[in-house]
Structures are given as structure tokens and as C-alpha cells.
Protein backbone atom coordinates (compact mmCIF):
# COMPACT_ATOMS: atom_id res chain seq x y z
CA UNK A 1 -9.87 41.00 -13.02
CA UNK A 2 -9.94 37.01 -13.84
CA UNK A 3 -7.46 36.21 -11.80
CA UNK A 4 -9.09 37.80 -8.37
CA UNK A 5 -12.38 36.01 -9.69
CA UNK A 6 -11.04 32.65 -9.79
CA UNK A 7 -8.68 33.41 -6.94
CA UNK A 8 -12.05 34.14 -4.75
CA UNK A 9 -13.79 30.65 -6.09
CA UNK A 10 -10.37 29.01 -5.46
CA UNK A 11 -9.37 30.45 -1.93
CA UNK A 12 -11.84 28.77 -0.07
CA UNK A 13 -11.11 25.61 -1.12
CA UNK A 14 -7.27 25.88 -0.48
CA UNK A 15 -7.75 27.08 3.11
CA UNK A 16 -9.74 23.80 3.27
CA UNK A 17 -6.78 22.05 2.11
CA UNK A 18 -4.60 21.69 5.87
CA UNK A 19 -2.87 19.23 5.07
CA UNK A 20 -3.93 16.09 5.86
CA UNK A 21 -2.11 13.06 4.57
CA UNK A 22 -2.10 9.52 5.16
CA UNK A 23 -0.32 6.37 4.34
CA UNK A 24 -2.07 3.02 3.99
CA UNK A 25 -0.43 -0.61 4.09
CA UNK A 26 -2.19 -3.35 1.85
CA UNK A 27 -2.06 -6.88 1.28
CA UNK A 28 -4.22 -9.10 -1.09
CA UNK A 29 -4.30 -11.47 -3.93
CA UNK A 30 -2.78 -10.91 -7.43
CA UNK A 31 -3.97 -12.03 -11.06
CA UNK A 32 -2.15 -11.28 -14.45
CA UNK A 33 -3.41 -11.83 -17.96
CA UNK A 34 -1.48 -11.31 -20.73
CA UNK A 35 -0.83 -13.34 -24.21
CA UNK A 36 1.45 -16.21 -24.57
CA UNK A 37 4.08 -16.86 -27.44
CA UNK A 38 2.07 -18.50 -30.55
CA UNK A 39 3.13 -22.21 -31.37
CA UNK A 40 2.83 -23.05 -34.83
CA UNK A 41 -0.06 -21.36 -36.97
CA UNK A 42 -2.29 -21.18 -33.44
CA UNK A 43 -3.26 -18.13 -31.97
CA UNK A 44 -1.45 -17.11 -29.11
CA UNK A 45 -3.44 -18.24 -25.74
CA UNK A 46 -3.90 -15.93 -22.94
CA UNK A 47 -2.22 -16.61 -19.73
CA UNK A 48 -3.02 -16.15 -15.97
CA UNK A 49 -1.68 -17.59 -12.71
CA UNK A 50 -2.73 -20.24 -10.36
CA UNK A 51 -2.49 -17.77 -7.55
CA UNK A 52 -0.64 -14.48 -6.38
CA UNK A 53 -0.01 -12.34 -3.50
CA UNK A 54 0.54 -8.41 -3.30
CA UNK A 55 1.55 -6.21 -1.25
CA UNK A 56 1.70 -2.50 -1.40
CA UNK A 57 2.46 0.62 0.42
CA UNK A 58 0.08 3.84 -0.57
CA UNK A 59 0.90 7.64 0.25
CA UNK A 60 -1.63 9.97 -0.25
CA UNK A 61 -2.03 13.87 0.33
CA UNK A 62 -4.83 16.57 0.53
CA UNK A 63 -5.59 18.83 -1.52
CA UNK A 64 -9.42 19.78 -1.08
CA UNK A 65 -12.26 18.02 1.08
CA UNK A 66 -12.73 15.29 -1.33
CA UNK A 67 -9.51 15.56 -3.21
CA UNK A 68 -6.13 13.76 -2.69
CA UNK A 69 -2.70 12.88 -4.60
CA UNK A 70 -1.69 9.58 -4.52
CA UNK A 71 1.84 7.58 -4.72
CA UNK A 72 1.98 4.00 -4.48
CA UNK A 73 4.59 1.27 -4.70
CA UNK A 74 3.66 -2.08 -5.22
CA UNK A 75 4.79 -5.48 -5.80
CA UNK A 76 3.26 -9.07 -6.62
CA UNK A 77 4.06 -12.82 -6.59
CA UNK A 78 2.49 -15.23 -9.30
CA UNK A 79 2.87 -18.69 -9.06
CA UNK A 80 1.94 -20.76 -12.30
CA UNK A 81 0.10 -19.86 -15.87
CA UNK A 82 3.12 -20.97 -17.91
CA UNK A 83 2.19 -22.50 -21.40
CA UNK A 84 2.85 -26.16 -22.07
CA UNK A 85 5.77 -27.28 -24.00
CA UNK A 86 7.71 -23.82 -23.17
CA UNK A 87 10.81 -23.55 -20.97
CA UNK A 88 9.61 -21.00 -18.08
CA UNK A 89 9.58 -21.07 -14.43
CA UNK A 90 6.26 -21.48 -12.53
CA UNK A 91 6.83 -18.21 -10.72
CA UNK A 92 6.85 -14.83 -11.31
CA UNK A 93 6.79 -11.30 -9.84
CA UNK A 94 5.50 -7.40 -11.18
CA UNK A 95 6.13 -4.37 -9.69
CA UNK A 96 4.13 -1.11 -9.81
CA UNK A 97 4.93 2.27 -9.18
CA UNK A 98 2.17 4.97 -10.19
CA UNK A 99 1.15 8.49 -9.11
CA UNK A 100 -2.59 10.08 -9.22
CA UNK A 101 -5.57 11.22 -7.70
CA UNK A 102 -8.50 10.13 -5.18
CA UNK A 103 -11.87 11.19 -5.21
CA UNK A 104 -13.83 10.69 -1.63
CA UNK A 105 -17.27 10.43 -2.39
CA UNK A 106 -18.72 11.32 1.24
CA UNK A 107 -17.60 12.16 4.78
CA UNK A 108 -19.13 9.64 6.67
CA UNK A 109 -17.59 6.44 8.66
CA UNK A 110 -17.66 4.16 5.26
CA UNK A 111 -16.01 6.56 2.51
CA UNK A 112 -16.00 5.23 -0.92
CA UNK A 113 -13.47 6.21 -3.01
CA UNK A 114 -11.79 6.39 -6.19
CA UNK A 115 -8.83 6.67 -8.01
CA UNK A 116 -6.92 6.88 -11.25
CA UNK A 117 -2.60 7.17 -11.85
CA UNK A 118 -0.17 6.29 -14.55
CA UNK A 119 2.93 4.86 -14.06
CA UNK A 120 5.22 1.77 -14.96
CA UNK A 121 4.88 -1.88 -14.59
CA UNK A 122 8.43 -4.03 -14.23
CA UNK A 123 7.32 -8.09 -14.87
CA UNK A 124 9.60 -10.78 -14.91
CA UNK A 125 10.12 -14.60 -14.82
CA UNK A 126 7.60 -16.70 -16.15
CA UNK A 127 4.92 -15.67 -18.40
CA UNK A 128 5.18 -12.21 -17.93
CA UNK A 129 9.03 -12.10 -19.13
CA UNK A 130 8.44 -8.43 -20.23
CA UNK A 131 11.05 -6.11 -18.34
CA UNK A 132 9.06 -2.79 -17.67
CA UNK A 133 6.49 -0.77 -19.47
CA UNK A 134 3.91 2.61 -19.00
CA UNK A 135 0.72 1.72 -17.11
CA UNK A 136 -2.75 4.07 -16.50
CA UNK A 137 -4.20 2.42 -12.86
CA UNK A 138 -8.18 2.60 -12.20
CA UNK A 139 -9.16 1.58 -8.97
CA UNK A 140 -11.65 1.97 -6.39
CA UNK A 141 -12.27 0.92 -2.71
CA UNK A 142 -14.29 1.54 1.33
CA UNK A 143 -12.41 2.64 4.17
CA UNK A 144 -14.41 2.41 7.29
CA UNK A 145 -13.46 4.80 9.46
CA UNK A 146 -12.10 3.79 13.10
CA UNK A 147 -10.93 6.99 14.39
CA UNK A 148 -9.48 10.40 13.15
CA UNK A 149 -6.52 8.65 12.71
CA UNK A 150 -7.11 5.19 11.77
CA UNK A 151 -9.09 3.32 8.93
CA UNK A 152 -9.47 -0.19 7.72
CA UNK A 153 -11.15 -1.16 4.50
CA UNK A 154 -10.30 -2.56 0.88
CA UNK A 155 -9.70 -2.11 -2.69
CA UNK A 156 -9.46 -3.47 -5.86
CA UNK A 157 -7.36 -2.38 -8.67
CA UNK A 158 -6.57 -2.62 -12.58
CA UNK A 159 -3.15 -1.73 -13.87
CA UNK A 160 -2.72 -2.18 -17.80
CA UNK A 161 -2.10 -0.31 -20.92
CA UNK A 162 -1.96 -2.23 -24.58
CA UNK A 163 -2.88 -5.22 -23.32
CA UNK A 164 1.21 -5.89 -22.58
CA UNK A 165 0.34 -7.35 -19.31
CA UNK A 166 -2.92 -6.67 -17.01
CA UNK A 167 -2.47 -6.71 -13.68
CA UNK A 168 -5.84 -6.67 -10.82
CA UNK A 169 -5.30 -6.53 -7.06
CA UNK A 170 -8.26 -7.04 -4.34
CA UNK A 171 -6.28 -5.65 -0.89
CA UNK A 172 -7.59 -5.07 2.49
CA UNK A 173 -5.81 -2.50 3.50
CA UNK A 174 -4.79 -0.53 6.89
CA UNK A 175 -4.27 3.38 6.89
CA UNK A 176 -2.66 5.80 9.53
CA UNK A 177 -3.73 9.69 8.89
CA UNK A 178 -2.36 12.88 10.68
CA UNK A 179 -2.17 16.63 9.73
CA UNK A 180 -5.74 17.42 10.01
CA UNK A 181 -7.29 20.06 11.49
């Protein structure tokens, strides 16, 4: 008796659910913070870049109205925010790969959204010498709607998880959709 209960809340809301997906290309600038190696009886400094570019590619996938999964792949250049007196390279790179979910707030031509995704950071060179480790991604963002098919907008995001190495993005970003209706 449950199940056809919650199977008549549910069914309505999976009918909705035709498929639309969509898959957004973004490019922005990069910042990293993360603690360097302690000299002497000092307390370790923290360390961020002079500048940084990113660039990601974003999947995402409906599953209700407001509702979508979420894949993205992205990586980032850092140039500088090496401590003195150490033997690093001025440049440095992280990767991100994370999966989660997006919350559309309204269904109007500027839709603000948000998201939230785990995955894994891989950092190297530099600073940020730290091979790969587990990440939870927050984010949010505006798309302003140009057609069915086509939005343009930005987003910021936050990937970091025991202070290892904080990564924040600020993209604009491009999407193509298709499968709706």
C-alpha cells in the first residue's frame, strides 16, 4: 500500500523528467590557498597565486523541473605564491573531477542556481605539490537564458576538504541544451 502511495506522489514528477540535458563550456580565473612548509619554529604561512586561469567542461542531466545531475571536469593554471627561500617553480596546475546535483531556483530567462558534488582534486608543481585528494564542491551561478537551446551566464565555485588545498573559480560560462520537450 506504501509503495502505490509514494509511487502516485513520485509519478508525476518522473513523467516531468524528459530528459533534458545540457553541457556547458567555462572559462575564468583560478585562486588556491593552502599552507606552506614551516621554516624554523614559525608557523607555516598560507599560500595563494599571483594569478590563474580555468577552464572546465560541465555535463548535466534532468531529473525533475528544478532538479539535475551534474559531472564536471576541470583544470587550472597558477602562476606564482611560492614561499621565499624554497626550491619550487612559479607555476602550477589542479585538476577537478566531481559529480552532484543542481537546484534551479525559477523558470524564468535569468535562472539562479545551485550546486553541490564530491570528488577529487590532483595538484602539482609549485606550492600545491600534493598529488590528488577527496574534495566536496559548493557552488552557485545565473544563466540567462538566450533560447531553448542556448544560455550564457556565470559561476563561482569552492572545491576543498581539510584545508589540503582550496581551490575557487569565477567562470562565465556558455551552455548548449537539447532533449526537452
Amino acid at each position: 500500500m506504501r509503495r502505490r502511495w509514494l509511487l502516485a506522489i513520485l509519478a508525476p514528477a518522473l513523467a516531468h523528467a524528459d530528459g533534458e540535458q545540457a553541457v556547458s563550456v567555462e572559462a575564468g580565473y583560478a585562486t588556491f590557498s593552502t599552507v606552506g612548509k614551516k621554516v624554523g619554529s614559525m608557523a607555516p604561512p598560507a599560500l595563494s597565486p599571483d594569478w590563474g586561469l580555468n577552464l572546465a567542461v560541465v555535463y548535466e542531466r534532468e531529473v525533475s523541473s528544478d532538479l539535475y545531475l551534474r559531472a564536471e571536469g576541470a583544470g587550472a593554471y597558477f602562476e606564482g605564491g611560492t614561499q621565499a627561500k624554497m626550491k619550487q617553480t612559479d607555476t602550477s596546475y589542479a585538476g577537478v573531477a566531481d559529480l552532484g546535483v543542481v537546484f534551479r531556483f525559477d523558470v524564468l530567462r535569468d535562472v539562479p542556481y545551485a550546486f553541490g558534488a564530491v570528488g577529487g582534486v590532483l595538484s602539482g608543481g609549485g606550492p600545491i605539490d600534493r598529488g590528488s585528494d577527496f574534495v566536496v564542491v559548493i557552488g552557485g551561478g545565473l544563466d540567462w537564458l538566450q533560447s531553448r537551446k542556448r544560455s550564457y551566464g556565470f559561476e563561482a565555485k569552492l572545491a576543498s576538504f581539510g584545508g589540503n588545498i582550496t581551490v575557487f573559480t569565477v567562470n562565465l560560462r556558455a551552455t548548449s541544451r537539447w532533449g526537452f520537450f
